[in-house]
Protein backbone atom coordinates (compact mmCIF):
# COMPACT_ATOMS: atom_id res chain seq x y z
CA UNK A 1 43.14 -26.81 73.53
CA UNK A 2 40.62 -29.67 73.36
CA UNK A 3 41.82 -32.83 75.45
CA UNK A 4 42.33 -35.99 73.51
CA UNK A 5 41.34 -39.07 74.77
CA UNK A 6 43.78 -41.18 76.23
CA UNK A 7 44.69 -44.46 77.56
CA UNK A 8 44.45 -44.18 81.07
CA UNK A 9 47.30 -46.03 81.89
CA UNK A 10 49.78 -43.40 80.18
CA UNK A 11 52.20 -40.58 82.18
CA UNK A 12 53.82 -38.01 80.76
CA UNK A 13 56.99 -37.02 82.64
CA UNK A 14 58.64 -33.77 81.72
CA UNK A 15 62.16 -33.05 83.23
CA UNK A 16 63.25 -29.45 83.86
CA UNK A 17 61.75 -27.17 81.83
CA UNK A 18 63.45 -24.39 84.27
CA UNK A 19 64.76 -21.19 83.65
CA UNK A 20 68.39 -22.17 84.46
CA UNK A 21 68.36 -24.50 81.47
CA UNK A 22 67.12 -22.04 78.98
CA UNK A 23 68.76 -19.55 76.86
CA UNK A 24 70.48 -17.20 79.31
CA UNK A 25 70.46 -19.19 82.20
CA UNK A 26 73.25 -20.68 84.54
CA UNK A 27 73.71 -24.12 82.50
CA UNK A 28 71.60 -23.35 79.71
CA UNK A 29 70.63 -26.37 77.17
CA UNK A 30 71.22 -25.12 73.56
CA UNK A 31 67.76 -24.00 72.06
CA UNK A 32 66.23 -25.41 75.34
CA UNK A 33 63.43 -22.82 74.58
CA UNK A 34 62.29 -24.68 71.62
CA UNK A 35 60.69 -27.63 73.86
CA UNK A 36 58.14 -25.78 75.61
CA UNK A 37 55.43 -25.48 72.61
CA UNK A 38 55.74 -29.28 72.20
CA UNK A 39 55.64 -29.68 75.41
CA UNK A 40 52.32 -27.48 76.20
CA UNK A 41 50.90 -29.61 73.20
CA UNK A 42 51.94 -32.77 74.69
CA UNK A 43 50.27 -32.57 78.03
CA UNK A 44 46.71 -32.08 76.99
CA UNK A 45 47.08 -35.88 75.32
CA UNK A 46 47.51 -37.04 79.16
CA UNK A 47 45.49 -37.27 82.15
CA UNK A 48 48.78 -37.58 83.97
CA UNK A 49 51.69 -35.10 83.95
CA UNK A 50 54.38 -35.36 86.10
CA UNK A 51 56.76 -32.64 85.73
CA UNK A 52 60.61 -32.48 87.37
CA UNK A 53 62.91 -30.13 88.61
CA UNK A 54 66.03 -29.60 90.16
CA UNK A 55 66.01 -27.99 92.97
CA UNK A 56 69.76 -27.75 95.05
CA UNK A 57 70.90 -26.25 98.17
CA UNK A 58 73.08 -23.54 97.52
CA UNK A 59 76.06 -25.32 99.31
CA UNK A 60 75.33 -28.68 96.64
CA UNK A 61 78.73 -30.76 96.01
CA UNK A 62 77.94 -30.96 92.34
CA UNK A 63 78.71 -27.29 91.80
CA UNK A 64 82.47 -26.34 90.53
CA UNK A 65 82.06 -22.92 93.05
CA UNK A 66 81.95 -25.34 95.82
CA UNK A 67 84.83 -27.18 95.10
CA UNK A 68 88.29 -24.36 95.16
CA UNK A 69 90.57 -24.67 92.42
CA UNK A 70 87.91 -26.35 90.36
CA UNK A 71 86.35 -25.15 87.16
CA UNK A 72 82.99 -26.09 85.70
CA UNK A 73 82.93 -29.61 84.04
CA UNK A 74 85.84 -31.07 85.94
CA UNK A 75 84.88 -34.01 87.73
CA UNK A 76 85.54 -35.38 90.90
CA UNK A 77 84.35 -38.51 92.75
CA UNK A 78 81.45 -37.62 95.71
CA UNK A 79 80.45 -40.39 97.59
CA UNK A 80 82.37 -43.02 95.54
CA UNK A 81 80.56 -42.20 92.20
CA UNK A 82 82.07 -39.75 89.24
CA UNK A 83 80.56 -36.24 89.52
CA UNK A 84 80.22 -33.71 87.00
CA UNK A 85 81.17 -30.38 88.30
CA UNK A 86 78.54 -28.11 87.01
CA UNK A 87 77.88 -23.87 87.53
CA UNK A 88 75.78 -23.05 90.09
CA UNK A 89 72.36 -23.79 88.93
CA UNK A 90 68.62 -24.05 90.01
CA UNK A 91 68.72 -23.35 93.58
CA UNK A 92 66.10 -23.52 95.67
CA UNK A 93 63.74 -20.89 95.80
CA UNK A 94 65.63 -19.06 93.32
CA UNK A 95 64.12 -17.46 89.83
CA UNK A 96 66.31 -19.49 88.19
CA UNK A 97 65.08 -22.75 89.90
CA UNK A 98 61.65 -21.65 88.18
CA UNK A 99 59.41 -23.25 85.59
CA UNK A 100 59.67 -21.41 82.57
CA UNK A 101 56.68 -18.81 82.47
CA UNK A 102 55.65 -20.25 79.33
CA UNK A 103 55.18 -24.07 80.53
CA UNK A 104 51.63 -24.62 81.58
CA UNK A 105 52.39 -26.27 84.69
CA UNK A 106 49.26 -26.26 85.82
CA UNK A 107 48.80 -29.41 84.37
CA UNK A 108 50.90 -31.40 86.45
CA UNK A 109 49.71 -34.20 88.42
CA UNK A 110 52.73 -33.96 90.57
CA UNK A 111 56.10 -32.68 90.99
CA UNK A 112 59.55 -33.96 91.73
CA UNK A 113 61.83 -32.05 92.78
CA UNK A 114 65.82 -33.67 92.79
CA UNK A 115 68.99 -32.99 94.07
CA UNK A 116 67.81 -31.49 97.12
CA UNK A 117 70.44 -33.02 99.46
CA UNK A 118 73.75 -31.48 99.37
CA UNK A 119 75.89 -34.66 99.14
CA UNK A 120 74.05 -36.26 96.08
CA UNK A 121 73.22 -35.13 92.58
CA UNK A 122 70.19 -35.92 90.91
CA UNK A 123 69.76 -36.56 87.37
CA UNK A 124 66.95 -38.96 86.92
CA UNK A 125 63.41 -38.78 88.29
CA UNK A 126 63.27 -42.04 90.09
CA UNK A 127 66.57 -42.37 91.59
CA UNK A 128 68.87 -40.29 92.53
CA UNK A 129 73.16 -40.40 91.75
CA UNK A 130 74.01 -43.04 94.47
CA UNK A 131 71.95 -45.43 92.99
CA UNK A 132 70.61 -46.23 95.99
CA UNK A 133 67.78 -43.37 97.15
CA UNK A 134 64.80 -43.71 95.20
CA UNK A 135 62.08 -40.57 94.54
CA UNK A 136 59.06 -42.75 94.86
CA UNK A 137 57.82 -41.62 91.72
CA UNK A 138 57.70 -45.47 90.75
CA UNK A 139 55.64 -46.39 93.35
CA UNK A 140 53.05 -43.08 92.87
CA UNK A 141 52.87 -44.17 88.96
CA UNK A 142 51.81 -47.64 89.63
CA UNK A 143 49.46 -47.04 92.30
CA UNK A 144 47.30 -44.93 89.96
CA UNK A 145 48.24 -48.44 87.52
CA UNK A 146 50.49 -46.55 85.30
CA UNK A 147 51.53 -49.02 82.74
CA UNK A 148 53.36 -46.58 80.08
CA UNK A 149 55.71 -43.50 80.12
CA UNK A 150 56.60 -40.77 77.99
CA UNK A 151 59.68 -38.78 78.53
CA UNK A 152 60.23 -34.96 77.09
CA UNK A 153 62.33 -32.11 78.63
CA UNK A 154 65.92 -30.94 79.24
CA UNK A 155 68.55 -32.05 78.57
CA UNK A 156 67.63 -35.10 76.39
CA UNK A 157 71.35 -36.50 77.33
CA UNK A 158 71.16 -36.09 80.85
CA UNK A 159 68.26 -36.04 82.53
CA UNK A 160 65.77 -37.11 80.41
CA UNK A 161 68.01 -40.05 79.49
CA UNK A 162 68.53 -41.03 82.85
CA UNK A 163 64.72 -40.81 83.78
CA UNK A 164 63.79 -42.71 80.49
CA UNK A 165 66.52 -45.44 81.73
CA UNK A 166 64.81 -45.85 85.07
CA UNK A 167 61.71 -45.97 83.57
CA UNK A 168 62.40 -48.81 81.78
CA UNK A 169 63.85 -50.59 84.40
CA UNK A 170 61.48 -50.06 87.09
CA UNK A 171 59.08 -52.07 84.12
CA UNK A 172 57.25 -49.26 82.32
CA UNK A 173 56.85 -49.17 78.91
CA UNK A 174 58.88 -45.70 77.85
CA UNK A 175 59.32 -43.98 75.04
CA UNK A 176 61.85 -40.76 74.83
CA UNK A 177 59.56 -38.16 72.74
CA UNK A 178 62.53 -36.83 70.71
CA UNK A 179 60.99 -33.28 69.49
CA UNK A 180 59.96 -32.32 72.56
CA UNK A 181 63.63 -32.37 74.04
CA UNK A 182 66.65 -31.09 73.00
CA UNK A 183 70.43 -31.94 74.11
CA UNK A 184 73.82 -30.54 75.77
CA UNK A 185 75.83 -32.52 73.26
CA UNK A 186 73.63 -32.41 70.07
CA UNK A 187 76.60 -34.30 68.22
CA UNK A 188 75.42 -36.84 65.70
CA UNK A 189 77.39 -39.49 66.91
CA UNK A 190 76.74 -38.79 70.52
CA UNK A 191 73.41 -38.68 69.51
CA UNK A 192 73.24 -42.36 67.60
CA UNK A 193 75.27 -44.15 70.22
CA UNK A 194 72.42 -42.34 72.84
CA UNK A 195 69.76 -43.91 70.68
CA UNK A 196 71.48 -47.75 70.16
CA UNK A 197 71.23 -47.59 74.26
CA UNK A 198 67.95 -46.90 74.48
CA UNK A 199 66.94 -49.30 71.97
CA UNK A 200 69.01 -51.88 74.09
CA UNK A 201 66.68 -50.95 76.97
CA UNK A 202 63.54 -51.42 75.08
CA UNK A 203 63.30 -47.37 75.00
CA UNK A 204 61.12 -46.67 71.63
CA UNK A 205 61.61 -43.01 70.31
CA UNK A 206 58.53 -40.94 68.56
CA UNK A 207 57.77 -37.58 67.71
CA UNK A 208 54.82 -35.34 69.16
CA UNK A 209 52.92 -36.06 66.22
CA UNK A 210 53.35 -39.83 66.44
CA UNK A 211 52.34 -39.80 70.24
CA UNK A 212 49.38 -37.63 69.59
CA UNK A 213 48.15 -40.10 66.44
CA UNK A 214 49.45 -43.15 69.02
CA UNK A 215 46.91 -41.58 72.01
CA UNK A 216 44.43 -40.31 69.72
């Protein structure tokens, strides 16, 4: 596919396109399949892609297995902050912890990988659950004077929300490309209330075909 050209000043960050979170994984995201053609399309509009992925320790806090008596989605508090309790998912080195096959990640400019130490979970791409540890993705997008993000991936309510938060604050422009994700909780109102947040943020929404015409 022919390259458009682009404002040099734009990323692309897509979160987790991983096997794990795909139909018949260990936490699969409900049609999480369905972002990875808008996804390919989106990445020849950038010179930048940075691409994410979990990537836990077997032993992680964050999963139910690790935690007797617990059950997936029961929460406890690690470290002083609420935790999900989530199935074993995207361990390191594992097939599961895998790009899908179909992403072309040979695109990307970078990768993050998150969650890696046992004691903290990971959502976002620039900091991690303790609020405190930062990725240094931030710093790596403005030293090659990014100015603007765009946000895809799975799951649009998790971790694409959380990067697209820290985005924002960390001052880039960001915009959550909505068809290129898809959700956990697809609810409408979950959805809207998702949305009003964003817009309180300064977090624009488009679709692939308004960031392509946008970039064009």
């Amino acid at each position: 596919m022919k390259r458009l050209k682009v404002h040099p000043n734009c990323a692309l960050i897509v979160v987790d396109v991983q096997n794990d979170f795909l139909p018949g994984g260990a936490l699969a995201v409900p049609e999480g399949d369905a972002v990875v053609e808008p996804v390919n399309s989106l990445m020849h509009c950038f010179d930048l892609v940075v691409l994410t992925a979990d990537w836990h320790p077997a032993d992680h806090e964050s999963f139910a297995a690790n935690h007797p008596g617990k059950k997936p989605f029961e929460s406890v508090r690690l470290n002083g902050v609420e935790q999900v309790l989530w199935p074993a998912h995207c361990i390191a080195g594992s097939s599961g912890a895998l790009f899908s096959d179909a992403l072309n990640a040979s695109c990307a400019a970078l990768i993050v990988r998150k969650g890696m130490r046992k004691t903290c979970d990971s959502y976002s791409a620039f900091v991690e659950a303790d609020r405190k540890t930062r990725t240094g993705l931030a710093g790596w997008l403005r030293e090659r004077e990014v100015e603007e993000v765009y946000v895809c991936g799975l799951a649009l309510d998790f971790c694409v929300s959380a990067t697209a938060f820290d985005a924002a604050e960390a001052g880039f422009q960001t915009t959550v490309v909505l068809d290129a994700c898809r959700a956990i909780n697809s609810d409408a109102q979950s959805l809207r209330e998702l949305a009003d947040a964003w817009h309180q943020a300064g977090i624009r929404t488009m679709s692939c075909s308004e960031v392509r015409e946008k970039l064009a």
